[in-house]
PDB file of N, CA and C in Angstrom:
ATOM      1  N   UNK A   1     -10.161  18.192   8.079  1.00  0.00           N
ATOM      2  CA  UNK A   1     -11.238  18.477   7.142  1.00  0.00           C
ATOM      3  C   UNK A   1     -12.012  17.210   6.782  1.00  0.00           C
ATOM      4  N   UNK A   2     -13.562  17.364   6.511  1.00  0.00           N
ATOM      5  CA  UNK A   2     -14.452  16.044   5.657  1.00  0.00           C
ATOM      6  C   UNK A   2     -14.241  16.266   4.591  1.00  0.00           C
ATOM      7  N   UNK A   3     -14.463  14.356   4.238  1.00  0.00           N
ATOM      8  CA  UNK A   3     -13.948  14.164   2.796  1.00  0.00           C
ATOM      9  C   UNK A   3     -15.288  14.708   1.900  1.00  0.00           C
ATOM     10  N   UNK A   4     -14.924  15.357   1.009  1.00  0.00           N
ATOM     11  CA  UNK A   4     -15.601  15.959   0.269  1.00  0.00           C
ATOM     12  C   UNK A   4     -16.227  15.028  -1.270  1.00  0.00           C
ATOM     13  N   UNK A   5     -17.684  15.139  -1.777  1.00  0.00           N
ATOM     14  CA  UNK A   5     -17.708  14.909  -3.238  1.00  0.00           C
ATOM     15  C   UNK A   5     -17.344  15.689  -4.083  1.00  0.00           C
ATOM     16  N   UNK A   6     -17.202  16.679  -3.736  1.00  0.00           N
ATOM     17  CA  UNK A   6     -16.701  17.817  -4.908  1.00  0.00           C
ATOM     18  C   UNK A   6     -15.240  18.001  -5.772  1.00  0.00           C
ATOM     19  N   UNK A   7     -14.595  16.720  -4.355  1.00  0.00           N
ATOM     20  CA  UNK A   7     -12.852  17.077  -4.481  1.00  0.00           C
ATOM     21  C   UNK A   7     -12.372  16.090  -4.388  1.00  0.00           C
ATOM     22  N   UNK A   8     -11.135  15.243  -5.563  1.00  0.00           N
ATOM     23  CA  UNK A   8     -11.180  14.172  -5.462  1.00  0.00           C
ATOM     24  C   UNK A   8      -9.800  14.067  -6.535  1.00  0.00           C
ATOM     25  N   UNK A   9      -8.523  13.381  -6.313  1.00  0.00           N
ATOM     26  CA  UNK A   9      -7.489  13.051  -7.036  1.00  0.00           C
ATOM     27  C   UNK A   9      -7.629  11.819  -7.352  1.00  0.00           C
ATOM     28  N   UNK A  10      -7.187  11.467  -8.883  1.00  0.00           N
ATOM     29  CA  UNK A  10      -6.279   9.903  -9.116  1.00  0.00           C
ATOM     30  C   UNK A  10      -4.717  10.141  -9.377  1.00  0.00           C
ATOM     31  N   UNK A  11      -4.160   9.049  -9.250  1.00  0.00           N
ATOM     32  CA  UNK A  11      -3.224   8.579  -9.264  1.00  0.00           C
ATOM     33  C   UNK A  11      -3.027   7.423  -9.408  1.00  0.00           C
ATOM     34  N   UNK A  12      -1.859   6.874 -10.806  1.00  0.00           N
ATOM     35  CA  UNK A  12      -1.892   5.450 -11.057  1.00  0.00           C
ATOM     36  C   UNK A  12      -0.533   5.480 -10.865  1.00  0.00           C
ATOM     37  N   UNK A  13      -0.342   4.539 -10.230  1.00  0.00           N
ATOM     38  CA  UNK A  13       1.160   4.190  -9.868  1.00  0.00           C
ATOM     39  C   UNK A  13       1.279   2.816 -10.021  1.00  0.00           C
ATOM     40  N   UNK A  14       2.471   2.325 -11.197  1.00  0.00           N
ATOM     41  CA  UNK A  14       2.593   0.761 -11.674  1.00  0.00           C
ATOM     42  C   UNK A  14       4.231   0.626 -11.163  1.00  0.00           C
ATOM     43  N   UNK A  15       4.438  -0.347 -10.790  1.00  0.00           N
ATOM     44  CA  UNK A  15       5.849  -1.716 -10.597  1.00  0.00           C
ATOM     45  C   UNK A  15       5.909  -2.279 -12.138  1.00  0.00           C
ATOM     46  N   UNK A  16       7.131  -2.302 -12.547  1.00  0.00           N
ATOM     47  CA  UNK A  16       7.153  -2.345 -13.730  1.00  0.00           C
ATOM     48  C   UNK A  16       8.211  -3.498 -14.019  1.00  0.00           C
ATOM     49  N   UNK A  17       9.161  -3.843 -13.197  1.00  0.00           N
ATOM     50  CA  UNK A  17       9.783  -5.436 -12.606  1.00  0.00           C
ATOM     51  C   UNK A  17      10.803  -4.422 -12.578  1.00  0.00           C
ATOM     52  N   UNK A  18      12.140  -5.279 -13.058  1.00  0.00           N
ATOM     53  CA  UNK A  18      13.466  -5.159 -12.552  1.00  0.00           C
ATOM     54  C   UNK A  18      13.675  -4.355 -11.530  1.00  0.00           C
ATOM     55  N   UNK A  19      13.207  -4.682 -10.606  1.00  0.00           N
ATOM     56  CA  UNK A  19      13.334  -4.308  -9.343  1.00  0.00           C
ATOM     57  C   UNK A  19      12.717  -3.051  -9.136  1.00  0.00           C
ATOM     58  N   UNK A  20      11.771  -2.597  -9.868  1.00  0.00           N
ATOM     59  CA  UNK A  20      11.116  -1.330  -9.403  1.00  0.00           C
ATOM     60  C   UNK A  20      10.565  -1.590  -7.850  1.00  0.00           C
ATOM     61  N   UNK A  21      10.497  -0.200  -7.453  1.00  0.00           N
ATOM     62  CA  UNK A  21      10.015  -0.477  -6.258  1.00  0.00           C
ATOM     63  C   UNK A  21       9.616   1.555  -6.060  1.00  0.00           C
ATOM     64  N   UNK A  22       8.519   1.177  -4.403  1.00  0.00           N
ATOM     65  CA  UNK A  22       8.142   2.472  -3.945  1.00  0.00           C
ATOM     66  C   UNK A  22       8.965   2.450  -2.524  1.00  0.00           C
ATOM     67  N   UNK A  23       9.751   3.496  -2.305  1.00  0.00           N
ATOM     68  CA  UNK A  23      10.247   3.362  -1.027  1.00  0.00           C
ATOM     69  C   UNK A  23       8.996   3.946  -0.206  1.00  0.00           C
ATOM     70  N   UNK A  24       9.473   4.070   1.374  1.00  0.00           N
ATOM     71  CA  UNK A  24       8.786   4.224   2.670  1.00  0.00           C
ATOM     72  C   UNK A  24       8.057   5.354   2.524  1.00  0.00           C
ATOM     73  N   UNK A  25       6.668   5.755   2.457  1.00  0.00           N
ATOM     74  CA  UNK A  25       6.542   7.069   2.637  1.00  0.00           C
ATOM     75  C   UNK A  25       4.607   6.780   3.114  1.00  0.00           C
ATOM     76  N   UNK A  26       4.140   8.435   2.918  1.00  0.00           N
ATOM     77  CA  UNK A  26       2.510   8.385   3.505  1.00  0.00           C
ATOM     78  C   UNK A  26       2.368   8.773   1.772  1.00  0.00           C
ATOM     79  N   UNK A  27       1.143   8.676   1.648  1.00  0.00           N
ATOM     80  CA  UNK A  27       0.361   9.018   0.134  1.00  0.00           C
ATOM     81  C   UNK A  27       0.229  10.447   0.361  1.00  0.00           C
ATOM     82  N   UNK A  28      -0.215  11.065   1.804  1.00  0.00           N
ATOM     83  CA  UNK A  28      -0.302  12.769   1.847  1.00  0.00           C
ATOM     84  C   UNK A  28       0.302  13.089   2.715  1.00  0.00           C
ATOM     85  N   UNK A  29       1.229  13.755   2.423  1.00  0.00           N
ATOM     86  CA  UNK A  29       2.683  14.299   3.308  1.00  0.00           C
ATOM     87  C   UNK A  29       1.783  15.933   4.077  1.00  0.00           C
ATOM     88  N   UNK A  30       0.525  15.743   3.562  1.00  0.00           N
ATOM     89  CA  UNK A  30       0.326  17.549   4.517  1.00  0.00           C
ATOM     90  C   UNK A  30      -0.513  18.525   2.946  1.00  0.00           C
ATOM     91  N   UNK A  31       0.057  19.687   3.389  1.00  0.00           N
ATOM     92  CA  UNK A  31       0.293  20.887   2.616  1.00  0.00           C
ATOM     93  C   UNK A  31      -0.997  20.911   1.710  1.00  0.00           C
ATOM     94  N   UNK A  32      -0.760  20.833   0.383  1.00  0.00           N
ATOM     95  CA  UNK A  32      -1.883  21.372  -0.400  1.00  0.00           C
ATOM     96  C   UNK A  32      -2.077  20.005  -0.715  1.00  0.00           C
ATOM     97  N   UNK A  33      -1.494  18.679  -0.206  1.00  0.00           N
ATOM     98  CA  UNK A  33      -2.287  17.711  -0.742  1.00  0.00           C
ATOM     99  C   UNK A  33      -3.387  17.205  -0.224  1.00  0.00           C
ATOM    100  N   UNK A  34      -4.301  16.795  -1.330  1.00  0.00           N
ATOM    101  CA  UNK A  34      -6.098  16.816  -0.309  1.00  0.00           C
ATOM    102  C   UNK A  34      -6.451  15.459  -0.492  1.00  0.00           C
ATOM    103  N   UNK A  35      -5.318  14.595  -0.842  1.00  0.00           N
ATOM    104  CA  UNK A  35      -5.603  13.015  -0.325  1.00  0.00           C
ATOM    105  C   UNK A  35      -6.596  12.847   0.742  1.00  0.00           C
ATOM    106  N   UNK A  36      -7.169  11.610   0.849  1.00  0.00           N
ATOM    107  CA  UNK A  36      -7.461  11.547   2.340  1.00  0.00           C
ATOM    108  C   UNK A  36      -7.850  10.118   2.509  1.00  0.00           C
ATOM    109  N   UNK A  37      -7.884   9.432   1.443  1.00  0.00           N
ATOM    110  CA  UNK A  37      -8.305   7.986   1.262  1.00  0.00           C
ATOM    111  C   UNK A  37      -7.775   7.183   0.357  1.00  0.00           C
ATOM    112  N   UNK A  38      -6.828   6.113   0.432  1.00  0.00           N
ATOM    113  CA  UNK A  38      -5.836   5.520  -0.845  1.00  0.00           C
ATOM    114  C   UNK A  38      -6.602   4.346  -1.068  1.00  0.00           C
ATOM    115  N   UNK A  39      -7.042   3.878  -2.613  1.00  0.00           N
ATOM    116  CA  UNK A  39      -7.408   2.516  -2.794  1.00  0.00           C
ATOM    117  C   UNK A  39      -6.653   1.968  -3.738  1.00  0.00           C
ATOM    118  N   UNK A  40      -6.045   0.944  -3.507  1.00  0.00           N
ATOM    119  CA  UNK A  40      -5.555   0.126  -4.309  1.00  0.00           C
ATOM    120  C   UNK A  40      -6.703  -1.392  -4.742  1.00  0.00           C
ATOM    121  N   UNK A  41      -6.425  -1.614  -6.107  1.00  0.00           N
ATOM    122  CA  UNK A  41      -6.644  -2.592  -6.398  1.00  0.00           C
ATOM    123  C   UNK A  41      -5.753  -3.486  -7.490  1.00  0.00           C
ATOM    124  N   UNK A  42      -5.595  -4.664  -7.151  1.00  0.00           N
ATOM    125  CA  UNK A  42      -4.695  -5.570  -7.818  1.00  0.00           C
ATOM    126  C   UNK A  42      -5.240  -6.024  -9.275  1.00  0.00           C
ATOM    127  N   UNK A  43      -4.740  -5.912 -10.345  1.00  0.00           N
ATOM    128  CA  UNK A  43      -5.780  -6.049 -11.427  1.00  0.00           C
ATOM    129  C   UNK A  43      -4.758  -7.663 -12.565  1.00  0.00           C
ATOM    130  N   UNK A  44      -3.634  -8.157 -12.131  1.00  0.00           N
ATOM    131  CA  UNK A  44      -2.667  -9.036 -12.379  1.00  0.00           C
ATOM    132  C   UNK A  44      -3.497 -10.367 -12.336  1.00  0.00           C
ATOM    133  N   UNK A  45      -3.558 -11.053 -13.245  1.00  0.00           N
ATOM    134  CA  UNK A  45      -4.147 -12.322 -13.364  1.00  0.00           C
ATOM    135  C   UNK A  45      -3.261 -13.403 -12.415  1.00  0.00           C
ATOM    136  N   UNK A  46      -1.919 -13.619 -12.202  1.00  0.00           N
ATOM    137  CA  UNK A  46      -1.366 -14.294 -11.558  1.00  0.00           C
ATOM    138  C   UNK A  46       0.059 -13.533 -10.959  1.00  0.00           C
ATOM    139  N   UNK A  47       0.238 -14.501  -9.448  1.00  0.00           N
ATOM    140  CA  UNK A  47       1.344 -13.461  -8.746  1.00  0.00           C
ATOM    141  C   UNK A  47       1.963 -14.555  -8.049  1.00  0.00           C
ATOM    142  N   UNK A  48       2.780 -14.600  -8.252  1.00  0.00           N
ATOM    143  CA  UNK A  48       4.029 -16.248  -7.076  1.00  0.00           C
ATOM    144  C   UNK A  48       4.954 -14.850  -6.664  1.00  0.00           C
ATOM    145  N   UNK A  49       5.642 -16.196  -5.468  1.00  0.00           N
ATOM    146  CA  UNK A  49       6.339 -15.239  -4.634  1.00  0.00           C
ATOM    147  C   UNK A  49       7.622 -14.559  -5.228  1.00  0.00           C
ATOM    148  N   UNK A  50       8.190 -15.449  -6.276  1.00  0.00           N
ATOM    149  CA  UNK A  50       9.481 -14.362  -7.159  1.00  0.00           C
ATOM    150  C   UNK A  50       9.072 -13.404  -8.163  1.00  0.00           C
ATOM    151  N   UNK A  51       7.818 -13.168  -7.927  1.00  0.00           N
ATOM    152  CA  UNK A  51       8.027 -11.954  -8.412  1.00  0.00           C
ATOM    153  C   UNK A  51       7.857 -10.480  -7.727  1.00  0.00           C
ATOM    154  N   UNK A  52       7.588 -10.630  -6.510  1.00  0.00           N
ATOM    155  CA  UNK A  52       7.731  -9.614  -5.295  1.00  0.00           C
ATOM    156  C   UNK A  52       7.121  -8.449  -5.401  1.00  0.00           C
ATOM    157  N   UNK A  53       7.050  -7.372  -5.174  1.00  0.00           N
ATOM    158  CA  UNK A  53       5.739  -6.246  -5.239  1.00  0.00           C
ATOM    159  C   UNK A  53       5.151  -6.316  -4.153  1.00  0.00           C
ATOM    160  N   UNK A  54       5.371  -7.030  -2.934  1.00  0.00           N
ATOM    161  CA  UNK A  54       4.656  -6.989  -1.950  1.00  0.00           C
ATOM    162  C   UNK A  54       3.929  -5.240  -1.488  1.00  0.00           C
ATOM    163  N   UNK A  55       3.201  -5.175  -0.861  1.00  0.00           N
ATOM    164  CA  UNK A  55       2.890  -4.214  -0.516  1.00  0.00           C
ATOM    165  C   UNK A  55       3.058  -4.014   0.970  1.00  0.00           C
ATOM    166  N   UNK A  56       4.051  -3.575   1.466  1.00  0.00           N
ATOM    167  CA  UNK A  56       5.045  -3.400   3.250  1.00  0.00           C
ATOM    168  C   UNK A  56       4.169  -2.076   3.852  1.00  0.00           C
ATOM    169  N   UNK A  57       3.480  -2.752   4.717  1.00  0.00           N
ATOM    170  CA  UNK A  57       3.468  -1.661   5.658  1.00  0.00           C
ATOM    171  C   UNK A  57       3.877  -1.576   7.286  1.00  0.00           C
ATOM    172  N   UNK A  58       4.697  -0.212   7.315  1.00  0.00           N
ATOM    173  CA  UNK A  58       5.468  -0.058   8.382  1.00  0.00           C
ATOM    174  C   UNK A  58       4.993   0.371   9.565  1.00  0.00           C
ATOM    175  N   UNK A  59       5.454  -0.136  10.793  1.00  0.00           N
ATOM    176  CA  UNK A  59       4.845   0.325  12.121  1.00  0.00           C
ATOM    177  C   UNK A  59       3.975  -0.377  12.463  1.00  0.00           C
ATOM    178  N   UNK A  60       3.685  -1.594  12.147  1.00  0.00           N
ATOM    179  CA  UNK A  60       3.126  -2.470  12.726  1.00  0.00           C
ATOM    180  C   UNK A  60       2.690  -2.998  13.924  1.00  0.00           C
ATOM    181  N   UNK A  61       3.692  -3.034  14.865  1.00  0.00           N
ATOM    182  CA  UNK A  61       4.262  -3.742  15.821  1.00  0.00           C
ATOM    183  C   UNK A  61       3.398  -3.191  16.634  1.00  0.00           C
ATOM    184  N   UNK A  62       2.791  -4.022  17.908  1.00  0.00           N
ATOM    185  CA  UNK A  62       2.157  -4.119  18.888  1.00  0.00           C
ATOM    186  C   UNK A  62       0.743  -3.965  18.413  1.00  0.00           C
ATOM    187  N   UNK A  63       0.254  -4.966  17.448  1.00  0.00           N
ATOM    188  CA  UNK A  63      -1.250  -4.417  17.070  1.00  0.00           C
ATOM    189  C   UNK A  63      -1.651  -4.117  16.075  1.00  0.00           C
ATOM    190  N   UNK A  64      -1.906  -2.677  16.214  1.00  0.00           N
ATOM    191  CA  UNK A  64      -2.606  -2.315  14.806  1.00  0.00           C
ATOM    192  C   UNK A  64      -2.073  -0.824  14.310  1.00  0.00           C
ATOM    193  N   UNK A  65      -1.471  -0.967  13.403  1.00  0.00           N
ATOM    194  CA  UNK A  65      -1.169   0.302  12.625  1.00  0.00           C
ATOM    195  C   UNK A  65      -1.966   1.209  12.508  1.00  0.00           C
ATOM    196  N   UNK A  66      -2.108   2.404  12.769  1.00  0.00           N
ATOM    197  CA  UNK A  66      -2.986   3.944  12.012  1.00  0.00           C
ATOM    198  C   UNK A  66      -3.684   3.394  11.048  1.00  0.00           C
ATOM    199  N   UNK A  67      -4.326   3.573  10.444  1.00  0.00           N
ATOM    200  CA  UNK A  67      -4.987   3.113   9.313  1.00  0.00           C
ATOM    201  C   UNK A  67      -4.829   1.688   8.525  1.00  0.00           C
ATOM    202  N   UNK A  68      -4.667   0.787   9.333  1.00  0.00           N
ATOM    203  CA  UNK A  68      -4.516  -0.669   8.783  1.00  0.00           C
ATOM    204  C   UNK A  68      -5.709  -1.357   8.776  1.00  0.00           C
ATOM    205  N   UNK A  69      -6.537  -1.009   9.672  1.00  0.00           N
ATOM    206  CA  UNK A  69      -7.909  -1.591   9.712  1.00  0.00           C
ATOM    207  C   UNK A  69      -7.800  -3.346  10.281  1.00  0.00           C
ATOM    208  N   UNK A  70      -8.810  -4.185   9.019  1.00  0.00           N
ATOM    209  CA  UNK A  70      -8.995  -5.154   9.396  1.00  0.00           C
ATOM    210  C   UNK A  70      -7.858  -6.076   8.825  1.00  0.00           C
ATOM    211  N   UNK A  71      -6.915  -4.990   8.075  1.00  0.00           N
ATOM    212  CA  UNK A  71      -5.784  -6.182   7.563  1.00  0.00           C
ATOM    213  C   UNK A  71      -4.626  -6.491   8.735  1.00  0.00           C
ATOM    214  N   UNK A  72      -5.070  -6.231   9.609  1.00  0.00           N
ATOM    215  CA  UNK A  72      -4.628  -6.669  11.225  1.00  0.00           C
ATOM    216  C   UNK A  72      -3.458  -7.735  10.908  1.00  0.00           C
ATOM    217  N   UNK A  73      -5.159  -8.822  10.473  1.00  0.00           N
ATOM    218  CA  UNK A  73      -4.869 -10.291  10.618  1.00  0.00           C
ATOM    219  C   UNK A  73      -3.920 -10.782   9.687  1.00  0.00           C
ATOM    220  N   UNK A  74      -2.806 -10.285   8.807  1.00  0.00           N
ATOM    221  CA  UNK A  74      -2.370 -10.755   8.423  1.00  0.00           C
ATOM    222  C   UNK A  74      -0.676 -11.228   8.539  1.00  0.00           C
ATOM    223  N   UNK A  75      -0.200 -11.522   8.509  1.00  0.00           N
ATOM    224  CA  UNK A  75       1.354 -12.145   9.036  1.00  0.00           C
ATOM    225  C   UNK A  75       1.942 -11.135   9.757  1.00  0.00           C
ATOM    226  N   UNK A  76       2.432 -10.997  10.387  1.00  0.00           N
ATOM    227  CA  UNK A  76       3.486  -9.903  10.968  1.00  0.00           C
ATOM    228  C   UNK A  76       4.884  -9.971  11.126  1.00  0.00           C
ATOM    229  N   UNK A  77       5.816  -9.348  10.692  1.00  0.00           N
ATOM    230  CA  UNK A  77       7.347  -9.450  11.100  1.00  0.00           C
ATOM    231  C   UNK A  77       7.934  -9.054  12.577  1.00  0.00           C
ATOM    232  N   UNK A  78       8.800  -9.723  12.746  1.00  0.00           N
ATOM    233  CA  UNK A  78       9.153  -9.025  14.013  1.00  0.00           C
ATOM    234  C   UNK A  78       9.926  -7.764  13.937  1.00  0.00           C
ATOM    235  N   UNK A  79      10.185  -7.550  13.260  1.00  0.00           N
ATOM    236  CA  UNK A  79      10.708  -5.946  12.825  1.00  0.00           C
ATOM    237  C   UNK A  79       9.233  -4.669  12.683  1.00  0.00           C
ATOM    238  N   UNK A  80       7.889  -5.183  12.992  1.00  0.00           N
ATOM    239  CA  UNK A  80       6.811  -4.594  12.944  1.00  0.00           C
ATOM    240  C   UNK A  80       6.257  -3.826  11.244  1.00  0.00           C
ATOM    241  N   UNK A  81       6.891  -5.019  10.915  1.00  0.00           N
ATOM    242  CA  UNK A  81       6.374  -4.771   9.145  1.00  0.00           C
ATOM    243  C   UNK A  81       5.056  -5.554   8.647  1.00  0.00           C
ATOM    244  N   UNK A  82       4.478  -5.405   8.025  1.00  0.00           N
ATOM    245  CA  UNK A  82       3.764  -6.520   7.369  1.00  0.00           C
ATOM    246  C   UNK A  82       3.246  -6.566   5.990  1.00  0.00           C
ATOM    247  N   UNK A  83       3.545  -7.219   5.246  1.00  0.00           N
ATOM    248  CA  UNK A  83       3.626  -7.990   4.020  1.00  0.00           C
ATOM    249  C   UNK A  83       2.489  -8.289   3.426  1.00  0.00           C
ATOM    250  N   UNK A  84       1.803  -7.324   2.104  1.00  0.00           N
ATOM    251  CA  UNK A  84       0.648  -7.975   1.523  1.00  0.00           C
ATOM    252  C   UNK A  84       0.963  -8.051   0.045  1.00  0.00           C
ATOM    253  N   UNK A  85       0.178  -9.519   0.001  1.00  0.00           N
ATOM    254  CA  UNK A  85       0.729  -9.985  -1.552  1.00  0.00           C
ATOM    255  C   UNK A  85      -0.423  -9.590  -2.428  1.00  0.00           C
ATOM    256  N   UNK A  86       0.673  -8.880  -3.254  1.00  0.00           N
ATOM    257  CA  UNK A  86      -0.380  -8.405  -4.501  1.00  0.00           C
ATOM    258  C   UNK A  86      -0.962  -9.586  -5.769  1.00  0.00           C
ATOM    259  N   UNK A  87      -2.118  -9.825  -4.802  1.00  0.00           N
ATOM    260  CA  UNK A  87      -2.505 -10.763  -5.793  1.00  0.00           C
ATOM    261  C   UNK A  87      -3.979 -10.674  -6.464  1.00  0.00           C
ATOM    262  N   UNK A  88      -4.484 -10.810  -7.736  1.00  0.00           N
ATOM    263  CA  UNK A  88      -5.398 -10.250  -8.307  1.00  0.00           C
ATOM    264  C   UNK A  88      -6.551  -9.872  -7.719  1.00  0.00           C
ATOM    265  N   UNK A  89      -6.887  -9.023  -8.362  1.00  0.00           N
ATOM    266  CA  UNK A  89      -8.404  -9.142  -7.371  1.00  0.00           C
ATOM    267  C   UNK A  89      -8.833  -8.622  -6.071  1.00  0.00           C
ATOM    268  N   UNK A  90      -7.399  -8.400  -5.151  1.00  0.00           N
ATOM    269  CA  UNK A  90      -7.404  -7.818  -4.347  1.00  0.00           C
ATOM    270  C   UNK A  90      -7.573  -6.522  -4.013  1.00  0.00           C
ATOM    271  N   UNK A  91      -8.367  -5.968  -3.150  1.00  0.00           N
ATOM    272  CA  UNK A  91      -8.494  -4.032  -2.901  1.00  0.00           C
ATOM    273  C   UNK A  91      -8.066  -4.161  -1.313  1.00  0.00           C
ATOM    274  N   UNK A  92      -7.027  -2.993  -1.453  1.00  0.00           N
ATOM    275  CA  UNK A  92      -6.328  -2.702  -0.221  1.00  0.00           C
ATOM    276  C   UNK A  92      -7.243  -0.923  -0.078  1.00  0.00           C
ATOM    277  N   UNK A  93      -7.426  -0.522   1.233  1.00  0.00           N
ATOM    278  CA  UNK A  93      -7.756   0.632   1.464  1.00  0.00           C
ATOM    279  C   UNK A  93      -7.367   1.466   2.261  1.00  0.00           C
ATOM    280  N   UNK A  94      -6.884   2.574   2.455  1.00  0.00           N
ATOM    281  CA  UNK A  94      -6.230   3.240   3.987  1.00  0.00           C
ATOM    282  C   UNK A  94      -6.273   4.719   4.078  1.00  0.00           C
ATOM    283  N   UNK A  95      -6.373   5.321   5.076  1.00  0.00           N
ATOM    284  CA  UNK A  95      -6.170   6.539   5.347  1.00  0.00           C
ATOM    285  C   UNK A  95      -5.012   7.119   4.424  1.00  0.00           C
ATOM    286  N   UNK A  96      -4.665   8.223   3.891  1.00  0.00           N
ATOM    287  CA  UNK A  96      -3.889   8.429   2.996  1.00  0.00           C
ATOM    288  C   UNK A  96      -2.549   9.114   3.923  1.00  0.00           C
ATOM    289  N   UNK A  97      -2.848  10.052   4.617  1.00  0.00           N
ATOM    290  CA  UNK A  97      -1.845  10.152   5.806  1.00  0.00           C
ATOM    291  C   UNK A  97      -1.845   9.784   7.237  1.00  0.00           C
ATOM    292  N   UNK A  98      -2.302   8.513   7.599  1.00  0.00           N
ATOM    293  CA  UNK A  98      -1.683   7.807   8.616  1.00  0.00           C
ATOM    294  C   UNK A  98      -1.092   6.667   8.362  1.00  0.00           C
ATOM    295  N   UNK A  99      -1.022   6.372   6.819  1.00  0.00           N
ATOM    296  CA  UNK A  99      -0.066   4.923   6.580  1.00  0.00           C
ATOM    297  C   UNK A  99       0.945   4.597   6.433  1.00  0.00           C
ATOM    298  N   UNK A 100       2.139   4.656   6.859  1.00  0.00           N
ATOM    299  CA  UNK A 100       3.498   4.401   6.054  1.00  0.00           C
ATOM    300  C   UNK A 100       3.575   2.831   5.767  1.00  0.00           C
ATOM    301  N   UNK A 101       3.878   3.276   4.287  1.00  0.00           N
ATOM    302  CA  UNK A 101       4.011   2.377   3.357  1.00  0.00           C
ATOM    303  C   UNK A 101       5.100   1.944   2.345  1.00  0.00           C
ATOM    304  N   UNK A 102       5.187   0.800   1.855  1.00  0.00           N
ATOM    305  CA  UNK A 102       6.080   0.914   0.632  1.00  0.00           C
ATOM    306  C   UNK A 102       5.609  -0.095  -0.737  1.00  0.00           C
ATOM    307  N   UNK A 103       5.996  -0.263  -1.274  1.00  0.00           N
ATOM    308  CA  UNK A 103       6.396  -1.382  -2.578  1.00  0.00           C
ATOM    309  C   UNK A 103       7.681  -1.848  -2.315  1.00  0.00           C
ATOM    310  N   UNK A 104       7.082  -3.268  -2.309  1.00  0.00           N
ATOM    311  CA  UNK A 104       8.867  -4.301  -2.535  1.00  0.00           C
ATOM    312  C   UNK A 104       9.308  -4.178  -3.965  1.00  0.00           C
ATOM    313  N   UNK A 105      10.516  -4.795  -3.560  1.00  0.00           N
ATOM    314  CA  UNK A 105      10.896  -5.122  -5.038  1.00  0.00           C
ATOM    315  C   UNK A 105      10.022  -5.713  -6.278  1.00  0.00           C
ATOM    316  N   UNK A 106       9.464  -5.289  -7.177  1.00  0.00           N
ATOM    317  CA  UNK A 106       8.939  -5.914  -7.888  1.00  0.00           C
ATOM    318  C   UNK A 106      10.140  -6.847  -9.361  1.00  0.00           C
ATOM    319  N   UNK A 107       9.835  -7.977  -9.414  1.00  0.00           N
ATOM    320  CA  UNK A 107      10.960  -8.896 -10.434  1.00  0.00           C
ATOM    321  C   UNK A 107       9.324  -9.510 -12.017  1.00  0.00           C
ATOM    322  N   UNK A 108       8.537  -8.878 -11.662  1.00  0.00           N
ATOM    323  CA  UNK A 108       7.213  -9.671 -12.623  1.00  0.00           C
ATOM    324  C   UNK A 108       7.410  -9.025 -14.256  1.00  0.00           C
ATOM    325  N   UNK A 109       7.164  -9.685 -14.850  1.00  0.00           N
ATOM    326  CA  UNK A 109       7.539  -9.263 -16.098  1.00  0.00           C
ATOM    327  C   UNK A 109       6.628  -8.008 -16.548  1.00  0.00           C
ATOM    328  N   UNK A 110       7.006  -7.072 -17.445  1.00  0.00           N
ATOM    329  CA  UNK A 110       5.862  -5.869 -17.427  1.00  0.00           C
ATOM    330  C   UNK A 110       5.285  -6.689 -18.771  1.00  0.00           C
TER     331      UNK A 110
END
């Protein structure tokens, strides 16, 4: 289906520290959900690496993920993961069901 103006979900989803986290999944699993476009934006004035929240996305490997776009270029694991740091200011964007994704551990103070 085209994405429609007529039809349109939010969803706020926060990391809250002690280790909160989002395990592995897509934003639209199918069915009656009418996702079709996920935006994140980082709104945190400051972010170092102990406090974690990375944003993992899975299936990496050989290239370019389903809906990863131009964040290609950024580090890659050899396990075909890759690692984006949530750091202010930043807008991440993706297909809502071709991404598997997660949240790291987040340790940042709420």
């Amino acid at each position: 289906p085209a994405l429609r103006a007529d039809v349109h979900t939010n969803k706020l989803a926060v990391c809250l520290g002690d280790g909160s986290r989002y395990d592995k999944h897509y934003d639209n699993m199918g069915g009656s959900d009418l996702r079709k476009l996920t935006v994140l934006l980082y709104l945190q004035d400051e972010w170092s690496e102990q406090m974690g929240g990375c944003f993992r996305i899975h299936g990496a490997g050989g290239g370019r993920s389903p809906g990863l776009g131009a964040v290609a270029a950024v580090a890659e694991a050899e396990d075909g993961v890759v690692d984006i740091e949530p750091r202010g200011g930043r807008l991440l964007s993706f297909w809502s069901d071709s991404l598997v994704h997660s949240v790291c551990e987040s340790y940042a103070a709420g």
